[in-house]
Protein backbone atom coordinates (compact mmCIF):
# COMPACT_ATOMS: atom_id res chain seq x y z
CA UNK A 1 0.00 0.00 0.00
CA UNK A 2 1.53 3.13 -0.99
CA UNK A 3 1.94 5.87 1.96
CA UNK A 4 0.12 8.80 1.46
CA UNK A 5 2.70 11.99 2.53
CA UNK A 6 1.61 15.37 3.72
CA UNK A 7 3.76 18.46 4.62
CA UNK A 8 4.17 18.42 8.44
CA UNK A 9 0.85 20.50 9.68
CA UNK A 10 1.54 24.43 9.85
CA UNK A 11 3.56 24.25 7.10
CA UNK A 12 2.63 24.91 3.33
CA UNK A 13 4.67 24.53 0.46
CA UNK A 14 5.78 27.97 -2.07
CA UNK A 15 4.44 26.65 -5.04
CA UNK A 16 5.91 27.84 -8.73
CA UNK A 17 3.01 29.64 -9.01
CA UNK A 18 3.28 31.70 -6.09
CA UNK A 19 6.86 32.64 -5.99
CA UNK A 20 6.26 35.90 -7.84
CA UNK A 21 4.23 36.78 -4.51
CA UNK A 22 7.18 35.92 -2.54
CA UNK A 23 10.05 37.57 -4.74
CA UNK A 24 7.90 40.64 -4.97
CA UNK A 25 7.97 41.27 -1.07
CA UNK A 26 11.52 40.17 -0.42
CA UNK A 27 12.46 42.58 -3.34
CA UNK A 28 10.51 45.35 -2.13
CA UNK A 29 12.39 45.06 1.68
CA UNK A 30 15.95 44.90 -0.05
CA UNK A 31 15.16 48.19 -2.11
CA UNK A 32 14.33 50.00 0.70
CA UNK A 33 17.15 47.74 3.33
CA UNK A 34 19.86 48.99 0.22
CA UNK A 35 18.52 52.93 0.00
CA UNK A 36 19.51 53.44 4.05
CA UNK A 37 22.75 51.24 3.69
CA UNK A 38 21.90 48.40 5.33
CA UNK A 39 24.02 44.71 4.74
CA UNK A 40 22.15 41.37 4.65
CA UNK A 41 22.98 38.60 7.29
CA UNK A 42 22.38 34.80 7.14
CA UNK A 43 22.13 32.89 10.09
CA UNK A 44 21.37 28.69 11.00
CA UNK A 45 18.15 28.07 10.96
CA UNK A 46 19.06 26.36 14.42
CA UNK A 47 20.86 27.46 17.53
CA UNK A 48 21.75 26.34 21.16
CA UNK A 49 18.98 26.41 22.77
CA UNK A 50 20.31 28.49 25.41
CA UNK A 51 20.71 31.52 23.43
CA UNK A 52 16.80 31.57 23.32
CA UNK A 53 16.50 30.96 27.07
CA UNK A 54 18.54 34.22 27.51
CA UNK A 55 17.26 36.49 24.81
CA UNK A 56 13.58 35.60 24.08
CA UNK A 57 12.99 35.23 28.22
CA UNK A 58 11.84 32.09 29.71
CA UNK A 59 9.03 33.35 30.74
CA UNK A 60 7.67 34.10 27.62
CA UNK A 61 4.94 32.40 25.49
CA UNK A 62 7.79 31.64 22.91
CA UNK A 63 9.92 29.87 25.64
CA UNK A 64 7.39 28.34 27.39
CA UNK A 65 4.80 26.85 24.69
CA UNK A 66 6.09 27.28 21.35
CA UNK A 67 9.78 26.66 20.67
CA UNK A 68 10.73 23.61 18.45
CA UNK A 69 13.53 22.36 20.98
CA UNK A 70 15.79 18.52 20.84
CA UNK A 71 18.72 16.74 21.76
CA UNK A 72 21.08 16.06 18.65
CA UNK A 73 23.43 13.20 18.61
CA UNK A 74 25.84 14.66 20.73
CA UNK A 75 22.94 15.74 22.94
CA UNK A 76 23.08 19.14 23.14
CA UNK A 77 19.69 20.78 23.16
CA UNK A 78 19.04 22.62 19.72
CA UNK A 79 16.26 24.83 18.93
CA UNK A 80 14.91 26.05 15.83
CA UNK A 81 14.96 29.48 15.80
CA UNK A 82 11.51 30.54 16.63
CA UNK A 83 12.55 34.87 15.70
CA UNK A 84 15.65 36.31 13.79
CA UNK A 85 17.27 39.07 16.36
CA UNK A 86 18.72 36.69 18.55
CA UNK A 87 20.46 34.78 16.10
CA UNK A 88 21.83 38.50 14.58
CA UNK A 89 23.05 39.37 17.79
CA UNK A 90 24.89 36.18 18.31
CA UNK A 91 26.59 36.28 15.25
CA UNK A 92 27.65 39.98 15.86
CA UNK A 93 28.88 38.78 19.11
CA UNK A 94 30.52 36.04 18.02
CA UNK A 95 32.12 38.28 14.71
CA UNK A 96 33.06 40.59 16.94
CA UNK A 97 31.26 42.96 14.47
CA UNK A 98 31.41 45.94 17.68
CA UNK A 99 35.11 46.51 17.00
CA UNK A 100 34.02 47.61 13.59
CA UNK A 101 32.57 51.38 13.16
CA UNK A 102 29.43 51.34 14.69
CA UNK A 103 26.30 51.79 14.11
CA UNK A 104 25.81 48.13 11.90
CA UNK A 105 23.11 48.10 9.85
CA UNK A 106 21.69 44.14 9.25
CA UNK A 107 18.84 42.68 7.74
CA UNK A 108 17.88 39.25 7.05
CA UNK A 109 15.16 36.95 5.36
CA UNK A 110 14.97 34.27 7.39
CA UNK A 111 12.39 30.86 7.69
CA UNK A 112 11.72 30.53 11.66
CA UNK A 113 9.55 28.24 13.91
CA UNK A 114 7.07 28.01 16.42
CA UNK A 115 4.58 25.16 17.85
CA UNK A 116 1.17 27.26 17.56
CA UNK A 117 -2.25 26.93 17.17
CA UNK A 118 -2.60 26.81 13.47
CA UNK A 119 -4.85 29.25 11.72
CA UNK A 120 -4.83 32.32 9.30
CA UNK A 121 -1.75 34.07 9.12
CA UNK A 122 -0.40 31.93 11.81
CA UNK A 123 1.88 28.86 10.76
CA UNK A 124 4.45 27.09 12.42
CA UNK A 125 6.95 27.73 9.93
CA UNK A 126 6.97 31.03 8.73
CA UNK A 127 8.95 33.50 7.36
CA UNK A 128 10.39 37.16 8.35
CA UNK A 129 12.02 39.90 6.91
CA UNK A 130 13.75 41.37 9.91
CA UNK A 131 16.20 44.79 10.43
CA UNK A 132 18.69 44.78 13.32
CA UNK A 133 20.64 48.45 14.19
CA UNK A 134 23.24 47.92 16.39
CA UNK A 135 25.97 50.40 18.56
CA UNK A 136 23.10 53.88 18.08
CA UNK A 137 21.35 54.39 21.86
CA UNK A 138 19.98 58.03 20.02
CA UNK A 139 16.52 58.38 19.26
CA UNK A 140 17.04 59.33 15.31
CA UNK A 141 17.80 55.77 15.10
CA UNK A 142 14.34 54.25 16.70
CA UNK A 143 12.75 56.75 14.13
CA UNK A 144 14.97 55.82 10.84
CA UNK A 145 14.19 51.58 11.95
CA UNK A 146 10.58 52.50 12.09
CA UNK A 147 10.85 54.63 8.33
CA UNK A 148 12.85 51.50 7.11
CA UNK A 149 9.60 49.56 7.91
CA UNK A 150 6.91 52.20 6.96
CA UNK A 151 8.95 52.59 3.81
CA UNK A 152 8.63 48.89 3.02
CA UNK A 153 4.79 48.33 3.86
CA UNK A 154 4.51 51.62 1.55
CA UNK A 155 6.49 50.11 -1.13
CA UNK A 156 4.70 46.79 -1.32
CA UNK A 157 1.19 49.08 -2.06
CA UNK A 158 -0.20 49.43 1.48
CA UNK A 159 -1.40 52.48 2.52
CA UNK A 160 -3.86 52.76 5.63
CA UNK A 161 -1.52 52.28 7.92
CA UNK A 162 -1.05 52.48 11.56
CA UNK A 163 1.56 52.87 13.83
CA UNK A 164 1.81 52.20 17.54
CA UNK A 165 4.31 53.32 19.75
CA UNK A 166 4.97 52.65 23.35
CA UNK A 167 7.86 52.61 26.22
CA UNK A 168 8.66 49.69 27.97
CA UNK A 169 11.31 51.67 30.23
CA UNK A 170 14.48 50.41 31.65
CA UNK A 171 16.16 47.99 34.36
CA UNK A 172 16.51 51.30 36.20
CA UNK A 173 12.70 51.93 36.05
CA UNK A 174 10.81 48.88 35.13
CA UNK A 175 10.97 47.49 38.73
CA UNK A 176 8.64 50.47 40.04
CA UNK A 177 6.31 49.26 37.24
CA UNK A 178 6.71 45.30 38.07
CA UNK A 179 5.37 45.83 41.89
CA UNK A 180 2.85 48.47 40.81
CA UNK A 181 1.73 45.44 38.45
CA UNK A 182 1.99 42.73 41.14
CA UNK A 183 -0.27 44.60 43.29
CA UNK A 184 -2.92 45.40 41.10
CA UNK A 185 -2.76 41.05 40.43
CA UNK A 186 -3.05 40.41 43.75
CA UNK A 187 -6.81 40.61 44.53
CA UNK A 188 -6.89 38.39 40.74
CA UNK A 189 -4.54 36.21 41.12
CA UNK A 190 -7.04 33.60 41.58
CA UNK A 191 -8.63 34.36 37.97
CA UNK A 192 -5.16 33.71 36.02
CA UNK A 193 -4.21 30.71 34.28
CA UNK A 194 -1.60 28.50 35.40
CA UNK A 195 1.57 29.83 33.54
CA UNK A 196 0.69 33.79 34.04
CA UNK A 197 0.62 32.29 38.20
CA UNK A 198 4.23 31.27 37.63
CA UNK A 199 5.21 34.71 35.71
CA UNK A 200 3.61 36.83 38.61
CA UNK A 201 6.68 36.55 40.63
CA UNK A 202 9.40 35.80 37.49
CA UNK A 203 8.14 38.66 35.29
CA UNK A 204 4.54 39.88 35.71
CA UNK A 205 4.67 42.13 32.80
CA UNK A 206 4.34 39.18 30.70
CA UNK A 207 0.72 38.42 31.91
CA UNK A 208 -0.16 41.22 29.78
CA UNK A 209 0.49 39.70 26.70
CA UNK A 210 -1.21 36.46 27.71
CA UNK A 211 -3.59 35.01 24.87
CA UNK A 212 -6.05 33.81 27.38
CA UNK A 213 -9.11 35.46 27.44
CA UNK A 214 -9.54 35.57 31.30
CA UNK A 215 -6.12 36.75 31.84
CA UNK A 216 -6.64 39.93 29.23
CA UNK A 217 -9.90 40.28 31.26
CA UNK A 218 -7.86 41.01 34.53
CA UNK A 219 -5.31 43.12 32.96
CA UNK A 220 -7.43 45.25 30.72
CA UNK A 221 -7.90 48.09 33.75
CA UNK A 222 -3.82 47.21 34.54
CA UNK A 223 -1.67 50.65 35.41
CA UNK A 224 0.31 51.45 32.59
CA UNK A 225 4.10 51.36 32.35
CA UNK A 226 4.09 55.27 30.75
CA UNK A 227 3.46 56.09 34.65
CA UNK A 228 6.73 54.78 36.45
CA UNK A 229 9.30 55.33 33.17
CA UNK A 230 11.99 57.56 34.92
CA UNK A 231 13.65 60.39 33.35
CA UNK A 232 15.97 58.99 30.98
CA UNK A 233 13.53 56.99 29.67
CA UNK A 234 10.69 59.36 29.14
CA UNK A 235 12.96 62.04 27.24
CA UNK A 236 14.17 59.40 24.94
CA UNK A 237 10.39 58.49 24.22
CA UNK A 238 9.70 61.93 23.50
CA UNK A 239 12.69 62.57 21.11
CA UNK A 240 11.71 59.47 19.44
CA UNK A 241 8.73 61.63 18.83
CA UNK A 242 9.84 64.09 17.93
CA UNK A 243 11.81 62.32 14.85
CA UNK A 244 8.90 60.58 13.94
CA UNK A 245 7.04 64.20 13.61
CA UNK A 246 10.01 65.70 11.19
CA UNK A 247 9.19 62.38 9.02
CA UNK A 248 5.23 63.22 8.72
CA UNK A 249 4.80 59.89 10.50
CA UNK A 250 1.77 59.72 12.34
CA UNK A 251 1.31 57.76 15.50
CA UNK A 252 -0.82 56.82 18.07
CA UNK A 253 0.56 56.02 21.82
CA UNK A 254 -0.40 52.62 22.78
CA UNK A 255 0.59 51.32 26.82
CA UNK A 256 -1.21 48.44 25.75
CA UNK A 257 1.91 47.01 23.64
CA UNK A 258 4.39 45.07 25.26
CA UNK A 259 5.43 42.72 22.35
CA UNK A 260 6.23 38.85 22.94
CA UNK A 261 10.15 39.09 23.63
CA UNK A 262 12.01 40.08 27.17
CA UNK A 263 14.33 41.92 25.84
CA UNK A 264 12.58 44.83 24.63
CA UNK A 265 13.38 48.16 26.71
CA UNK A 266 12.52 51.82 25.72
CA UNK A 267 10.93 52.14 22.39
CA UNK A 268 8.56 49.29 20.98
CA UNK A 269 6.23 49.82 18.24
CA UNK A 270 3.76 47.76 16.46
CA UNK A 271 2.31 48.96 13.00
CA UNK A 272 -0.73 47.53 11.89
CA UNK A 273 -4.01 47.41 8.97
CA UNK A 274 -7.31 47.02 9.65
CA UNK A 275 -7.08 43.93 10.21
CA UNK A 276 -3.59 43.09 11.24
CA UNK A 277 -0.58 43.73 12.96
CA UNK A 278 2.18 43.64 10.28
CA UNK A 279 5.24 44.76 11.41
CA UNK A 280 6.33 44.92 15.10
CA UNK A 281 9.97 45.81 16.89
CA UNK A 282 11.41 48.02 19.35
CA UNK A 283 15.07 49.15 20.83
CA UNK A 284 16.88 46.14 22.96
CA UNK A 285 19.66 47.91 24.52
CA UNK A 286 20.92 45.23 27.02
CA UNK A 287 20.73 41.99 24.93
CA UNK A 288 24.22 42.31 23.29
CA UNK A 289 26.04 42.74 26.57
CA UNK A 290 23.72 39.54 28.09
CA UNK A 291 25.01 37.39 25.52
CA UNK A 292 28.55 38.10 25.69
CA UNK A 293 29.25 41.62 24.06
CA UNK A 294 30.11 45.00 24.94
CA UNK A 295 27.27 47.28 26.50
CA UNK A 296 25.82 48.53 23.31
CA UNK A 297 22.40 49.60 22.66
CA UNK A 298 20.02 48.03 19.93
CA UNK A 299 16.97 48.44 18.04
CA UNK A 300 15.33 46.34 14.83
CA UNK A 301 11.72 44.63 14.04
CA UNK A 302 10.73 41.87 12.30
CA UNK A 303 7.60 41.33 9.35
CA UNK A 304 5.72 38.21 8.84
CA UNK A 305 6.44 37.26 5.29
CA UNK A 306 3.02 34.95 4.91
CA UNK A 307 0.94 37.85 6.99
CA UNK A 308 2.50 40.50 4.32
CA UNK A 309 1.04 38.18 1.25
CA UNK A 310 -2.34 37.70 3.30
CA UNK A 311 -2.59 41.44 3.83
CA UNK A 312 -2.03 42.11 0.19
CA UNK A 313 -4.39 39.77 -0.61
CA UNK A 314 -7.51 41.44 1.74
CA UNK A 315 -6.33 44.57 0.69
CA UNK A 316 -6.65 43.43 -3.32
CA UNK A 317 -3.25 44.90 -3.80
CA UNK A 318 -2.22 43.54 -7.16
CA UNK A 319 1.39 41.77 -6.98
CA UNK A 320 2.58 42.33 -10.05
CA UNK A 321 3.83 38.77 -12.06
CA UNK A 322 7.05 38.30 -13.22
CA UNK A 323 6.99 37.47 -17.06
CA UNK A 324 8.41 33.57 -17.22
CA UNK A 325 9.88 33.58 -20.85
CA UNK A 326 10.72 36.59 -23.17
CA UNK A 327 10.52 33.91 -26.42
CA UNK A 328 8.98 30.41 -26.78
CA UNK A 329 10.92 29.07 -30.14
CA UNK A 330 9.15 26.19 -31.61
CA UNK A 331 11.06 24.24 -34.35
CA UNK A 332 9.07 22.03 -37.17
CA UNK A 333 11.78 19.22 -37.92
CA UNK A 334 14.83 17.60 -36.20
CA UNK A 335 17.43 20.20 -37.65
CA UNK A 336 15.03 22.73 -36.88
CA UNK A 337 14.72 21.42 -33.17
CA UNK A 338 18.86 21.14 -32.78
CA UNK A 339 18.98 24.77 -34.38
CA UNK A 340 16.39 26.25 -31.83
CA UNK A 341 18.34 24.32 -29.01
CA UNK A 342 21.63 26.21 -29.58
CA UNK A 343 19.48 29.80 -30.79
CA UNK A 344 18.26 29.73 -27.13
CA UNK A 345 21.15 28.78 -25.03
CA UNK A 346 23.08 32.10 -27.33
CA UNK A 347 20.13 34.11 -26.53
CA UNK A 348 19.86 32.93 -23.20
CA UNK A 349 23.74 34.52 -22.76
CA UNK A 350 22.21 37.73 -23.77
CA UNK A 351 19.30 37.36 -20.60
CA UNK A 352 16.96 36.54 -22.87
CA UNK A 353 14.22 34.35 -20.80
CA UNK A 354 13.82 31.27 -23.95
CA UNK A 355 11.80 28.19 -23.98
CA UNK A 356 12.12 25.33 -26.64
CA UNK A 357 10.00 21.93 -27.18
CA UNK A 358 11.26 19.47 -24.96
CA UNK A 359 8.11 17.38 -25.36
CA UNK A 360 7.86 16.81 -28.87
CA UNK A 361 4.41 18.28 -29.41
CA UNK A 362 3.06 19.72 -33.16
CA UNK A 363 3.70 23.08 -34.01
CA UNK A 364 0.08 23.82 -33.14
CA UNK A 365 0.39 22.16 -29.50
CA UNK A 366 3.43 24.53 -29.02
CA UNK A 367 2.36 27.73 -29.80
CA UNK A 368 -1.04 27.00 -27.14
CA UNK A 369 1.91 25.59 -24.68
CA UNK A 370 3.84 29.08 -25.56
CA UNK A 371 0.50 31.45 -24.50
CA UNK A 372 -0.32 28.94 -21.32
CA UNK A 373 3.08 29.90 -20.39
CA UNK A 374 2.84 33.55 -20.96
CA UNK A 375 5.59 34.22 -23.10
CA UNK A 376 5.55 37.48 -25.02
CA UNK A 377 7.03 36.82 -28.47
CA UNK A 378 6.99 33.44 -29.96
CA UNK A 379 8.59 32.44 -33.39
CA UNK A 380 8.79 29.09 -35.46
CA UNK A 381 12.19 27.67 -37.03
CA UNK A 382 11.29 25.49 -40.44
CA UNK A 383 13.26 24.78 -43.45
CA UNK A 384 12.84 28.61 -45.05
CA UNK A 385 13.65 30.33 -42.02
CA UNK A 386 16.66 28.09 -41.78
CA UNK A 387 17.60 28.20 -45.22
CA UNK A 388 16.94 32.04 -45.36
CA UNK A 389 18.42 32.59 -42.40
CA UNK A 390 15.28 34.84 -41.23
CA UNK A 391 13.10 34.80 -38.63
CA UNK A 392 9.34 36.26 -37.84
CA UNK A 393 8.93 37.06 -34.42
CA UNK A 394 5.48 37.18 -33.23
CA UNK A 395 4.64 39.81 -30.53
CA UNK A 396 1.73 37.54 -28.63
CA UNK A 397 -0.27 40.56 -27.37
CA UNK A 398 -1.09 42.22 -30.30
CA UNK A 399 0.21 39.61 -33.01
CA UNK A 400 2.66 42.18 -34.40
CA UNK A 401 5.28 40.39 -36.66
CA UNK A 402 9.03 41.53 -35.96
CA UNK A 403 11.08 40.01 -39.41
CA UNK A 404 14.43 39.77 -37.88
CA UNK A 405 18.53 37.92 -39.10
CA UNK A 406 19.16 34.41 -37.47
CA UNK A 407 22.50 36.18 -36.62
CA UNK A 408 21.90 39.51 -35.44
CA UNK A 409 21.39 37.69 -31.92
CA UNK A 410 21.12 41.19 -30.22
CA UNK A 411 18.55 42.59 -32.49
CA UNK A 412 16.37 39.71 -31.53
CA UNK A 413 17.51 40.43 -27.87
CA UNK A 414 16.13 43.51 -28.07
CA UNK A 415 12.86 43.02 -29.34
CA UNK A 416 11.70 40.38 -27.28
CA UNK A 417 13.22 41.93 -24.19
């Protein structure tokens, strides 16, 4: 009996067809990654698992419920990375990338993983298109990250957007804000589920970005962190707003955001449709020096590739298709088939985009296989053309014929391209 295989659930497979949907977005992010001077990264798709432990917070939902985590055969405990800035902080770390002139611009475009509840948008492999900034602690910088990003949403065709800001303080000023929390619990405690009991004494700010409905029930009325930020903190917040006014970028001041990740501090932002949250980041100015580096401040987000398609999608942004073949050369005879063979690998040299018969169908067959396929100039070798060393190009959306040399290779180039 044969075995019937599936992709793993929470996956889904980037069909041919769909790539164009795919290329379109990543191009879009490197346009705008390449106009502020910003270098790609490529990281494993797997670290220790420690590094997650440290960065992401164990107290998180990430940590706690969703990380793809196993002993390999020299049983050390591997995860698959469930978010990119770790991994670009590790490998800065590890590069020793803060000896060079600072600040470093990174992006990446990066597959990652997490054991969720599968529905729309939502898959346990995914992928993001993520920014890191690292060695700026000046507000300019929080403002240029969040342009990179606005820049990019505005650049793939979306326009009614909105953006979220908030400030998650500092070590200096976040414990004020922790007790303040833990009281207001108290009387509720009761009413939480079991893991948000376990973060009330670990990290009780993470109860406010529980996913159970009781628990945002109890927290809804919560104080709000924008109360105990100290000094330092709330005159960065304001510069960052101030930036984000000499851009024209609009905002809205949200307490309610505290993002998924522990090692947020200051700045965090989330910008979002009508119907979802899109793009989401924030400064991190203490993970560097907790996993090994030099005190050096941080800030980068991170955009749901599949959400960004999705979005496009509701939004009935058209993503433009990429045009498969320039010329679809059909041939009428064996000669005329070897003769095509080598036209298109020459033209091919040029860039031209060429497709022959590899499936011996009739000249008829060929030219329906040539439209199917979308190509926009076909042509047919035969004895005359051969002979007269000539060759009618047909322009397939208007049926224009283009009477062109066998040899001028470039004049052909230049039609069909």
């Amino acid at each position: 009996m044969a075995i019937e295989m599936q992709a793993p659930k929470g996956t889904k497979d980037m069909l041919p067809e769909d790539a164009y949907k795919w290329h379109y977005i990543e191009s879009a992010f490197r346009k705008v990654a390449k106009t502020y001077g910003i270098r790609e990264i490529r990281t494993p798709m797997f670290e220790h698992t420690e590094l997650f432990l440290r960065s992401v917070g164990d107290t998180t939902d990430i940590v706690q419920k969703e990380m793809y985590t196993f002993n390999d055969k020299g049983n050390r405990s591997i995860t698959l990375k469930p978010e990119g800035t770790a991994s670009a902080v590790r490998a800065f770390v590890e590069n020793r990338l803060f000896n060079e002139a600072q600040p470093t611009k990174l992006y990446y475009i990066t597959p990652a993983f997490r054991y969720e509840n599968v529905q729309k948008g939502r898959l346990r492999q995914f992928h993001q298109c993520g920014l890191e900034v690292f060695g700026s602690n000046v507000a300019s910088m929080d403002a240029e990250v969040i342009a990179v990003a606005m820049d990019t949403l505005k650049e793939l065709g979306l326009k009614s957007l909105s953006l979220n800001i908030n400030n998650l303080g500092c070590p200096s000023c976040r414990p004020k804000y922790n007790e303040a929390l833990k009281k207001f619990l108290a009387d509720n405690y009761d009413g939480l589920c079991d893991t948000c009991k376990d973060r009330f004494e670990k990290n009780p700010m993470r109860i406010l970005d529980c996913k159970e409905k009781k628990c945002h029930e109890i927290t809804k009325n919560a104080p709000i962190i924008l109360d105990y930020v100290c000094e330092e903190c709330s005159t960065h917040f304001n510069k960052v707003k101030e930036y984000l006014d000499i851009l024209g970028l609009p905002y809205t001041i949200d307490p309610g955001i505290v993002r998924g990740l522990d090692y947020y501090t200051k700045t965090i932002f989330e910008i979002l449709t009508s119907d979802f949250t899109v793009c989401g980041g924030g400064r991190y100015d203490k993970l560097i020096e907790e996993l090994g580096g030099p005190d050096m401040p941080a800030v980068g987000f991170g955009m749901g590739v599949e959400r960004l398609i999705m979005t496009l999608e509701k939004e009935n942004i058209e993503i433009p298709k990429e045009k498969l073949f320039d010329l679809y050369i059909g041939a009428r005879g064996e000669a005329e088939s070897k003769y095509a063979f080598k036209l298109a690998s020459d033209l091919r040299a040029l860039g031209v985009k060429c497709e022959i018969n590899h499936m011996g169908r009739s000249v008829k067959a060929e030219m329906k296989y040539a439209n199917k396929l979308g190509a926009a100039f076909t042509t047919i070798l035969g004895e005359d053309e051969l002979t007269n060393r000539k060759v009618n190009l047909k322009r397939m959306s208007d049926g224009e014929i283009f009477e062109v040399s066998l040899e001028d290779l470039m004049e052909i180039a230049k039609i069909v391209k």
